[in-house]
PDB file of N, CA and C in Angstrom:
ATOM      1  N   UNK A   1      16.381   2.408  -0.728  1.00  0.00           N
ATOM      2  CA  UNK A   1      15.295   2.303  -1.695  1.00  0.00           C
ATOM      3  C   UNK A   1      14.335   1.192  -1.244  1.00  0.00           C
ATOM      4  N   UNK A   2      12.779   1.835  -1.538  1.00  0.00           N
ATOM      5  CA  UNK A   2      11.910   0.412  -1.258  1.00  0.00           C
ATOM      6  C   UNK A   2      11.067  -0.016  -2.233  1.00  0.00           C
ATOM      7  N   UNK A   3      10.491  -1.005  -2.477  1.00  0.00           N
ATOM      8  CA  UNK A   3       9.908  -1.418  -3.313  1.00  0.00           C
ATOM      9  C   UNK A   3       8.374  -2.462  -2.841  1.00  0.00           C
ATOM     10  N   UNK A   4       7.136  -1.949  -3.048  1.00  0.00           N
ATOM     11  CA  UNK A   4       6.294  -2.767  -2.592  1.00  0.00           C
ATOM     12  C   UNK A   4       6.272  -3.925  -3.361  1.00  0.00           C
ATOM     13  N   UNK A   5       6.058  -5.228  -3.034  1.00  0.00           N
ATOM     14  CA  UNK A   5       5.544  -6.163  -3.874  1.00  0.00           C
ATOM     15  C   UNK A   5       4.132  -6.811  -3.744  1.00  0.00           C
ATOM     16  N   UNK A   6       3.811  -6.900  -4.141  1.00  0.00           N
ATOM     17  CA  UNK A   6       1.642  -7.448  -4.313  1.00  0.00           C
ATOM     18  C   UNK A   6       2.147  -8.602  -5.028  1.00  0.00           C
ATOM     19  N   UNK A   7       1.189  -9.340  -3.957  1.00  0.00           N
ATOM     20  CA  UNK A   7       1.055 -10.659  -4.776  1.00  0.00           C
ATOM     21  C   UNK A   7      -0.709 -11.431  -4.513  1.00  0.00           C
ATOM     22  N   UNK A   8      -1.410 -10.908  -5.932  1.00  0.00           N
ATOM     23  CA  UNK A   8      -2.750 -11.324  -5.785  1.00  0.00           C
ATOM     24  C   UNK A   8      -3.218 -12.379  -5.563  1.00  0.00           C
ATOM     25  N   UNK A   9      -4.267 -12.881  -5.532  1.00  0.00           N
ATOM     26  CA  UNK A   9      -4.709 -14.379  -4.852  1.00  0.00           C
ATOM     27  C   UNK A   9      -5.204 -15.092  -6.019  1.00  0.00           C
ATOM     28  N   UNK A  10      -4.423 -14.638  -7.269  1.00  0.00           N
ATOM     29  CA  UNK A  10      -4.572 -15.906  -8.005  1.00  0.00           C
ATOM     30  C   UNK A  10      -2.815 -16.049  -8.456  1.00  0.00           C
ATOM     31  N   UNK A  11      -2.216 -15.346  -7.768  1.00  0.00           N
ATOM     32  CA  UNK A  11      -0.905 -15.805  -7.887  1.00  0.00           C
ATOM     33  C   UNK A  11       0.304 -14.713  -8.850  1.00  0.00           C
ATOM     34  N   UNK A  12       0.261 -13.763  -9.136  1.00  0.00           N
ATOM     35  CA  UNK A  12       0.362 -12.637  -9.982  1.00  0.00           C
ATOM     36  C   UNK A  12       1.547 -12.050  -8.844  1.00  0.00           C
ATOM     37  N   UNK A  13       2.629 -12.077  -9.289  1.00  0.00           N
ATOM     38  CA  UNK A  13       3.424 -11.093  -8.676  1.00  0.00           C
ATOM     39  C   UNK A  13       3.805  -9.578  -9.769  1.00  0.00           C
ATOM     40  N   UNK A  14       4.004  -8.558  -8.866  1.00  0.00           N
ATOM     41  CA  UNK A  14       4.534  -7.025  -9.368  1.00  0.00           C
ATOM     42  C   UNK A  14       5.042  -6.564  -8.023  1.00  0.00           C
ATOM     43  N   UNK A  15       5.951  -5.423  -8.709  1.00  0.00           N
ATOM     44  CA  UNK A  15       6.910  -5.014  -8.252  1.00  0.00           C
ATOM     45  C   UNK A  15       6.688  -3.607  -8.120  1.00  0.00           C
ATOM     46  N   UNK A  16       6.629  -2.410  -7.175  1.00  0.00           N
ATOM     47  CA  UNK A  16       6.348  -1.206  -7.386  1.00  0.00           C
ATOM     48  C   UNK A  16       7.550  -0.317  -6.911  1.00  0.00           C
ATOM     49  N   UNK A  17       8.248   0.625  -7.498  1.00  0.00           N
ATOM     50  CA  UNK A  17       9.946   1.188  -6.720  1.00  0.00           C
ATOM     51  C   UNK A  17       9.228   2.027  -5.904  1.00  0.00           C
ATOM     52  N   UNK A  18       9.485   2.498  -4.672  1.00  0.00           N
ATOM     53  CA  UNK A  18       8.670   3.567  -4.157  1.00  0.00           C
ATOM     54  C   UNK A  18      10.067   4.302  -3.849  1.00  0.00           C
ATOM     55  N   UNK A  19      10.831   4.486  -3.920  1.00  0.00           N
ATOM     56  CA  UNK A  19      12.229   5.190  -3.614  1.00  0.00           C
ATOM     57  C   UNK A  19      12.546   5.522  -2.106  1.00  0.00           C
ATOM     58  N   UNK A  20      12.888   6.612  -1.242  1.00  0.00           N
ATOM     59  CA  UNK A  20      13.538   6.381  -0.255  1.00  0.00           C
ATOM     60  C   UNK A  20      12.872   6.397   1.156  1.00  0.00           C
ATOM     61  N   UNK A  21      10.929   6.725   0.511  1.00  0.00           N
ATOM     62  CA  UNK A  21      10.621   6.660   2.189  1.00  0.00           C
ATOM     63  C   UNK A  21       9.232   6.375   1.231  1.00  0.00           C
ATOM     64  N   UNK A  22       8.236   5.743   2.605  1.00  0.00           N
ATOM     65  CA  UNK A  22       7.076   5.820   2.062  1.00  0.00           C
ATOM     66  C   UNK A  22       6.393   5.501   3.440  1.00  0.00           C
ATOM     67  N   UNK A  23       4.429   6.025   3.419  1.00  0.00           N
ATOM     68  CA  UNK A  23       3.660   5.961   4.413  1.00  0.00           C
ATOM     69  C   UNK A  23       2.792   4.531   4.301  1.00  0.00           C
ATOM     70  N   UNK A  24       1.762   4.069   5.185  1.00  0.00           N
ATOM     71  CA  UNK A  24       1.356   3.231   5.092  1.00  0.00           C
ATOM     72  C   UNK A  24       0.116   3.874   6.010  1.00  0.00           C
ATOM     73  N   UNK A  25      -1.083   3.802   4.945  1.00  0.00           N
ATOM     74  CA  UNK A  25      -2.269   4.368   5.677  1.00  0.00           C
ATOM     75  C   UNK A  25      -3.166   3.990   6.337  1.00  0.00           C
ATOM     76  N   UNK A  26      -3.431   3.800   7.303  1.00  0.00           N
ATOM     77  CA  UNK A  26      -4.569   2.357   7.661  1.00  0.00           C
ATOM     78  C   UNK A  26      -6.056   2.856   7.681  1.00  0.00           C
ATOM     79  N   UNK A  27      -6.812   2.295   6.997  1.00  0.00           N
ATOM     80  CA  UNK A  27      -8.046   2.632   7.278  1.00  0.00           C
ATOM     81  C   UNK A  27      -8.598   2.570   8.857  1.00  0.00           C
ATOM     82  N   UNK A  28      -8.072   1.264   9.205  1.00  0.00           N
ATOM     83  CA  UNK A  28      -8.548   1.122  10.386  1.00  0.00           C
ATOM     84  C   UNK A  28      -8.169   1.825  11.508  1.00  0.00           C
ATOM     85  N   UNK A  29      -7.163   2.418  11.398  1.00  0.00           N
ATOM     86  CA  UNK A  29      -5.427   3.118  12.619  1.00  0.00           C
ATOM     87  C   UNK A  29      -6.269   4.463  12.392  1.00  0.00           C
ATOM     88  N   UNK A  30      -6.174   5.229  11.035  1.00  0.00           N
ATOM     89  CA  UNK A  30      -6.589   6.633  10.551  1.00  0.00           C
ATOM     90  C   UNK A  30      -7.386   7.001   9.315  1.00  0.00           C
ATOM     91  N   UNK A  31      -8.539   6.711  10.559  1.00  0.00           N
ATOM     92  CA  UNK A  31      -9.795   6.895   9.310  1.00  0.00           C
ATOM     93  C   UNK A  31      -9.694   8.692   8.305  1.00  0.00           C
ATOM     94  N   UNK A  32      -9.291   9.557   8.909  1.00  0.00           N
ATOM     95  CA  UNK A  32      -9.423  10.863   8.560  1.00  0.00           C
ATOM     96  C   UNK A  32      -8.325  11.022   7.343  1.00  0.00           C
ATOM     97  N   UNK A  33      -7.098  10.339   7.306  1.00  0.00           N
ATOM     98  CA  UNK A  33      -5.955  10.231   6.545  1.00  0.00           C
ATOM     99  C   UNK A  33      -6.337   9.375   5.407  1.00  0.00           C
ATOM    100  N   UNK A  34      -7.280   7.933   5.742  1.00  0.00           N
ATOM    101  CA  UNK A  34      -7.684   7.465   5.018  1.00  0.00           C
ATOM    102  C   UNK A  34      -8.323   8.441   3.302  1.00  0.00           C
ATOM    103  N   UNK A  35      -9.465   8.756   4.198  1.00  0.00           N
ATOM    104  CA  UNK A  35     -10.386   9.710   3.396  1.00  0.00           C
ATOM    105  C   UNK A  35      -9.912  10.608   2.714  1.00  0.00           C
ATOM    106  N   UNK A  36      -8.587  11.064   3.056  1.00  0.00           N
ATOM    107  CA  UNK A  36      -8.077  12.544   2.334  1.00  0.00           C
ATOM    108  C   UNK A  36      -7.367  11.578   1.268  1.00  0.00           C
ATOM    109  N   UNK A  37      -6.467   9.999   1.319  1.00  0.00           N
ATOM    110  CA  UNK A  37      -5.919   9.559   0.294  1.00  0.00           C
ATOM    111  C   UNK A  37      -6.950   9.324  -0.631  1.00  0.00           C
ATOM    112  N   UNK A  38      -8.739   9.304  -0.267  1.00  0.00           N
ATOM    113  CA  UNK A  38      -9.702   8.692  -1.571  1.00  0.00           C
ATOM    114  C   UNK A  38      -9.652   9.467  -1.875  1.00  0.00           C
ATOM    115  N   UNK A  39     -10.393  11.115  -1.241  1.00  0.00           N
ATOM    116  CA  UNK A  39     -10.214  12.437  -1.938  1.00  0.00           C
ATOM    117  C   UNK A  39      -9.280  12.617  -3.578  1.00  0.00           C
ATOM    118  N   UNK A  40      -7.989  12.566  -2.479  1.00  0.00           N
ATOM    119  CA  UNK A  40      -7.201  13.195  -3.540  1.00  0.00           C
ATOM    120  C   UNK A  40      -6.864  11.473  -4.769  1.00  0.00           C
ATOM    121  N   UNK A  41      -7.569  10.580  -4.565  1.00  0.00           N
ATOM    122  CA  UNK A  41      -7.613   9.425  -6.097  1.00  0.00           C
ATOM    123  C   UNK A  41      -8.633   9.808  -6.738  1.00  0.00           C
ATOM    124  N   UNK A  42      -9.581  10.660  -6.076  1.00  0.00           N
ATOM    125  CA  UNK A  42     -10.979  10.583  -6.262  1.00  0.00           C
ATOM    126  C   UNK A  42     -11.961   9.529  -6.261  1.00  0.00           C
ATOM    127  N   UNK A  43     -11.716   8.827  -5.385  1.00  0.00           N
ATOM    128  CA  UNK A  43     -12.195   7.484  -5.325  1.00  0.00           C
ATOM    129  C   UNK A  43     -13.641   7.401  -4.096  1.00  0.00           C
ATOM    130  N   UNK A  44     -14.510   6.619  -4.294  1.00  0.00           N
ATOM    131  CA  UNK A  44     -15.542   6.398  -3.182  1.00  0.00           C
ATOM    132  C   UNK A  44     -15.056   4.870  -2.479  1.00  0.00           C
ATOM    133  N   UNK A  45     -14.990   5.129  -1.101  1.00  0.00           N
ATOM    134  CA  UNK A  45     -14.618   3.926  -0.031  1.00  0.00           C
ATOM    135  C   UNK A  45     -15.231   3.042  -1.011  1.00  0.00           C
ATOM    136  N   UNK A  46     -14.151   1.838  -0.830  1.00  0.00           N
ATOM    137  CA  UNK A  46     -14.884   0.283  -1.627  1.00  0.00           C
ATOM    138  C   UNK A  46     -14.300  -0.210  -0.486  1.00  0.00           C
ATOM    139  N   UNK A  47     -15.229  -0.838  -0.149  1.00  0.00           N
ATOM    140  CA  UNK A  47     -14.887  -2.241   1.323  1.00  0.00           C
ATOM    141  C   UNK A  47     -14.063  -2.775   0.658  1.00  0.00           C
ATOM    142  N   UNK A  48     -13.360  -3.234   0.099  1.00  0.00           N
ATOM    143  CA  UNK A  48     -12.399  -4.215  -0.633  1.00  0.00           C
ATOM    144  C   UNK A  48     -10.652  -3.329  -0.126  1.00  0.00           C
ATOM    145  N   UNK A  49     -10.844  -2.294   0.034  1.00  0.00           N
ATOM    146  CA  UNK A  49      -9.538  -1.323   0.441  1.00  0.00           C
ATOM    147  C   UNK A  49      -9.418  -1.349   1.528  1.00  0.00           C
ATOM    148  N   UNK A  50      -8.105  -1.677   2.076  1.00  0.00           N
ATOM    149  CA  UNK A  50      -7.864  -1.549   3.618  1.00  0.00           C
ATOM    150  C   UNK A  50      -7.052  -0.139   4.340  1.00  0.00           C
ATOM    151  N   UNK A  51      -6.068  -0.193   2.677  1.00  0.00           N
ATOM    152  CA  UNK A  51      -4.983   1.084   3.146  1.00  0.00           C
ATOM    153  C   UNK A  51      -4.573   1.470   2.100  1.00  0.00           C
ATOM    154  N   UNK A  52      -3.499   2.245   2.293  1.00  0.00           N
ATOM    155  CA  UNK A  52      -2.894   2.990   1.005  1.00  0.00           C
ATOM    156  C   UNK A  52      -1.515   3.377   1.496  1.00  0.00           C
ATOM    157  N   UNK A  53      -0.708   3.277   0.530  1.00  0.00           N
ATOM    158  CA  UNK A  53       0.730   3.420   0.434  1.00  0.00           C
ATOM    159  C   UNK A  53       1.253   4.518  -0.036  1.00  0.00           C
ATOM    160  N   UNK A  54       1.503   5.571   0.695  1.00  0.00           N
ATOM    161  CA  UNK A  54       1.613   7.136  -0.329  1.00  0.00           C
ATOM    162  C   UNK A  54       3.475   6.859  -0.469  1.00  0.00           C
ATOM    163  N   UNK A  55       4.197   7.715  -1.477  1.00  0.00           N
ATOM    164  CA  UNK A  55       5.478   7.704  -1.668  1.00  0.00           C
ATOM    165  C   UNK A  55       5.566   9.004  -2.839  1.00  0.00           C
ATOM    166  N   UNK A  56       6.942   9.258  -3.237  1.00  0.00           N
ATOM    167  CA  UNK A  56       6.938   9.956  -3.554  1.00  0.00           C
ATOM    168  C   UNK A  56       6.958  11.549  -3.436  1.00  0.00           C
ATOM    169  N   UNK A  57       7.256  11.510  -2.002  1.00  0.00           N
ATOM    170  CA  UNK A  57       6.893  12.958  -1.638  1.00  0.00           C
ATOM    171  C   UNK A  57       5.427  13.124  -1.042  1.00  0.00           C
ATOM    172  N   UNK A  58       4.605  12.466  -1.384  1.00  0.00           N
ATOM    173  CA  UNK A  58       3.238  11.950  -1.058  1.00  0.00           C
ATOM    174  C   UNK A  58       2.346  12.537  -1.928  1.00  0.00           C
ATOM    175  N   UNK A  59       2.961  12.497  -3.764  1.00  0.00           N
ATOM    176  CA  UNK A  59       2.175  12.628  -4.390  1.00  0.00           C
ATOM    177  C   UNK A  59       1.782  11.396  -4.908  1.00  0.00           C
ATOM    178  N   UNK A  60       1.771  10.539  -4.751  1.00  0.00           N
ATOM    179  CA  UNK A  60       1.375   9.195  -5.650  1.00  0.00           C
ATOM    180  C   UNK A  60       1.184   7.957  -4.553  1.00  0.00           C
ATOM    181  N   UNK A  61       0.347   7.184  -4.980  1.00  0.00           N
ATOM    182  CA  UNK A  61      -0.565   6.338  -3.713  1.00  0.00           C
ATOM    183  C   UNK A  61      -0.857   5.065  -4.779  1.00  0.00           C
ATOM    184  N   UNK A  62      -0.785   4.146  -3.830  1.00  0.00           N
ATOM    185  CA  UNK A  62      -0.814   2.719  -4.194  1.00  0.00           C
ATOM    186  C   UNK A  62      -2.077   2.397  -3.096  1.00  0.00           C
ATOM    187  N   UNK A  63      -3.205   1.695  -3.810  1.00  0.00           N
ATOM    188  CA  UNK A  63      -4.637   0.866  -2.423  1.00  0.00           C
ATOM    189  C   UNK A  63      -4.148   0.200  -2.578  1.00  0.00           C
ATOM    190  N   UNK A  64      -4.429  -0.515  -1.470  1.00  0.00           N
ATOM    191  CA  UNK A  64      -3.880  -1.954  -0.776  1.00  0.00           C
ATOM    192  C   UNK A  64      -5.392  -3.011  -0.716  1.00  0.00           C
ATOM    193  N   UNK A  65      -5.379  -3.620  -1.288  1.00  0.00           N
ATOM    194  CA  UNK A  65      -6.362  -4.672  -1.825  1.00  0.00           C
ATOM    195  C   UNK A  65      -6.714  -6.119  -0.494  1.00  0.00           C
ATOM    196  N   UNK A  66      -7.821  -6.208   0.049  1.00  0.00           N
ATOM    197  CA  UNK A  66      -7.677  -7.526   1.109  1.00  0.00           C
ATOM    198  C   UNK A  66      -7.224  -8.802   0.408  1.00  0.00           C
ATOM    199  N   UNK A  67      -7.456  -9.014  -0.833  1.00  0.00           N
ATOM    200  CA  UNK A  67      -7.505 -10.152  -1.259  1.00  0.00           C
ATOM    201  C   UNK A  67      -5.928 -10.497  -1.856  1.00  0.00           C
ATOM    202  N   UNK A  68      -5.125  -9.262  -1.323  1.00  0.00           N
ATOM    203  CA  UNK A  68      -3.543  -9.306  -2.469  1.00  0.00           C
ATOM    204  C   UNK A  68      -2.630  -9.575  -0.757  1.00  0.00           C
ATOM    205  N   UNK A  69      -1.691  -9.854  -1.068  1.00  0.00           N
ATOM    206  CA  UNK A  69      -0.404 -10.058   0.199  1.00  0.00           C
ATOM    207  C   UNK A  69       0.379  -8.880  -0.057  1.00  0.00           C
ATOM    208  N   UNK A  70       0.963  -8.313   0.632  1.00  0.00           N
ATOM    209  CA  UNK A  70       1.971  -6.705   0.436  1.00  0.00           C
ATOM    210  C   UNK A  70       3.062  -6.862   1.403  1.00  0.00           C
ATOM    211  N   UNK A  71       4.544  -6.353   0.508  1.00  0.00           N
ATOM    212  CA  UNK A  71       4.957  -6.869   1.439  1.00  0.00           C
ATOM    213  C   UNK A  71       5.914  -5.368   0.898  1.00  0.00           C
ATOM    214  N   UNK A  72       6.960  -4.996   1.839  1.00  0.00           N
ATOM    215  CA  UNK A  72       7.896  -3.539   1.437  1.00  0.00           C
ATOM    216  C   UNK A  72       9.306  -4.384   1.725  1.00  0.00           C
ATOM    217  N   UNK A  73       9.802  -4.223   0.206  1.00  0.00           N
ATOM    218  CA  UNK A  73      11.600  -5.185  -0.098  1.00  0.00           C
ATOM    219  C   UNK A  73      12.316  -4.104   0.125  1.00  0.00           C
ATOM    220  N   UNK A  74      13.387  -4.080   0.625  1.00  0.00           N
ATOM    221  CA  UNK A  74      14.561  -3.052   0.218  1.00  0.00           C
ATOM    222  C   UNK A  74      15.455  -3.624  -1.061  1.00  0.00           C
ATOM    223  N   UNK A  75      16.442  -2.963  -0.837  1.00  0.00           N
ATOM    224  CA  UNK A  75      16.868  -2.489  -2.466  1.00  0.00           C
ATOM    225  C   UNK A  75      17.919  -4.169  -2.524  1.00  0.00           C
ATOM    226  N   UNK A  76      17.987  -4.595  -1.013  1.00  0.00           N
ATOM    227  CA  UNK A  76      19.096  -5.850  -1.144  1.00  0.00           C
ATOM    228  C   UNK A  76      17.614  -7.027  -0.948  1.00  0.00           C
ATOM    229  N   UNK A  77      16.879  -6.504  -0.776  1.00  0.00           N
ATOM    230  CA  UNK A  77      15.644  -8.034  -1.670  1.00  0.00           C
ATOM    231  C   UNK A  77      15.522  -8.462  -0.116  1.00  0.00           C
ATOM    232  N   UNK A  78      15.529  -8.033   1.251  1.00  0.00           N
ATOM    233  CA  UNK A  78      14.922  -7.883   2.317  1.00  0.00           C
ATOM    234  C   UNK A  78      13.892  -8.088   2.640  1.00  0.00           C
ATOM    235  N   UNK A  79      13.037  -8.751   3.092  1.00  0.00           N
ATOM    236  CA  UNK A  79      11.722  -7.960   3.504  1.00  0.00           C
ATOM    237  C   UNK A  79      11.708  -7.151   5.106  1.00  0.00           C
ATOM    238  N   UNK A  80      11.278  -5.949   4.646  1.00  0.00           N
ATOM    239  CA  UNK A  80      11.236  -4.694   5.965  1.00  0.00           C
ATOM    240  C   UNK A  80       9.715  -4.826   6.452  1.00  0.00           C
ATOM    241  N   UNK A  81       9.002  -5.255   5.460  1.00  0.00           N
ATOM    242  CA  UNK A  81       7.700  -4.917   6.465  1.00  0.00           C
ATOM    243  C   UNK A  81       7.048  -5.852   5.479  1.00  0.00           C
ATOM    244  N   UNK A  82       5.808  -6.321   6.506  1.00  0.00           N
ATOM    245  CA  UNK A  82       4.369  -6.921   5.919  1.00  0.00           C
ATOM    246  C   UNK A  82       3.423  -6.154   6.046  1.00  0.00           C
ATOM    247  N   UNK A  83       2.662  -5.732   4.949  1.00  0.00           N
ATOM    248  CA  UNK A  83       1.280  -4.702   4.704  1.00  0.00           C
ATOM    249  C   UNK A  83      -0.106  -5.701   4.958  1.00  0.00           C
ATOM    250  N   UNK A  84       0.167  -6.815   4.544  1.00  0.00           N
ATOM    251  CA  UNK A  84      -0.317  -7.642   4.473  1.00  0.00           C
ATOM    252  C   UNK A  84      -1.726  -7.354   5.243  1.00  0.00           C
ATOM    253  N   UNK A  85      -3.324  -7.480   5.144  1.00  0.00           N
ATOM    254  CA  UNK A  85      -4.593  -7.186   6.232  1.00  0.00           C
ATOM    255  C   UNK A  85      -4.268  -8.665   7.100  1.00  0.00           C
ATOM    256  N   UNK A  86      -4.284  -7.864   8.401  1.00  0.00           N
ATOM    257  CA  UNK A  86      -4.161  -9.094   9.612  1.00  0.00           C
ATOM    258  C   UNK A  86      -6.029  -9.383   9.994  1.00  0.00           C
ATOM    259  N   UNK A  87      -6.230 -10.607   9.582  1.00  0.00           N
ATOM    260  CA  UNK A  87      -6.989 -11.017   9.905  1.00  0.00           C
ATOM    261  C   UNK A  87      -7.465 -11.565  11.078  1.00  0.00           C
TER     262      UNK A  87
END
């Protein structure tokens, strides 16, 4: 099991379960994949979005915010990955 955690830049932690697999979309890596995750939020590009986190089977999507830290916990409180925008 994974779980994203965001932690915004005024200090705000949450917790999201994403269960047993999940993608990580990069705007920058795959612009075309990008676009199909705004599509289907219905969303228009906001410079403020870097990526998106699909799970679920890849019906449900989490944006990934520049100004937040992201990080993917496993179920024993791990950290497996940093989402984090490399500056």
């Amino acid at each position: 099991m994974y779980t994203l955690r965001r932690i915004t830049s005024d200090g705000l932690q949450s917790n999201q379960a994403l269960g047993e697999s999940y993608n990580f979309v990069s705007k920058e890596l795959n612009e075309i994949e990008f676009k199909k995750c705004l599509d289907q939020m219905k969303w228009v590009d906001d410079p403020e979005i870097y990526g998106f986190v699909s799970y679920g089977e890849g019906s449900k999507l989490l944006a990934l915010y520049k100004k937040s830290a992201y990080f993917i916990m496993t179920s024993g409180g791990e950290t497996f990955d940093n989402l984090t925008l490399k500056r």
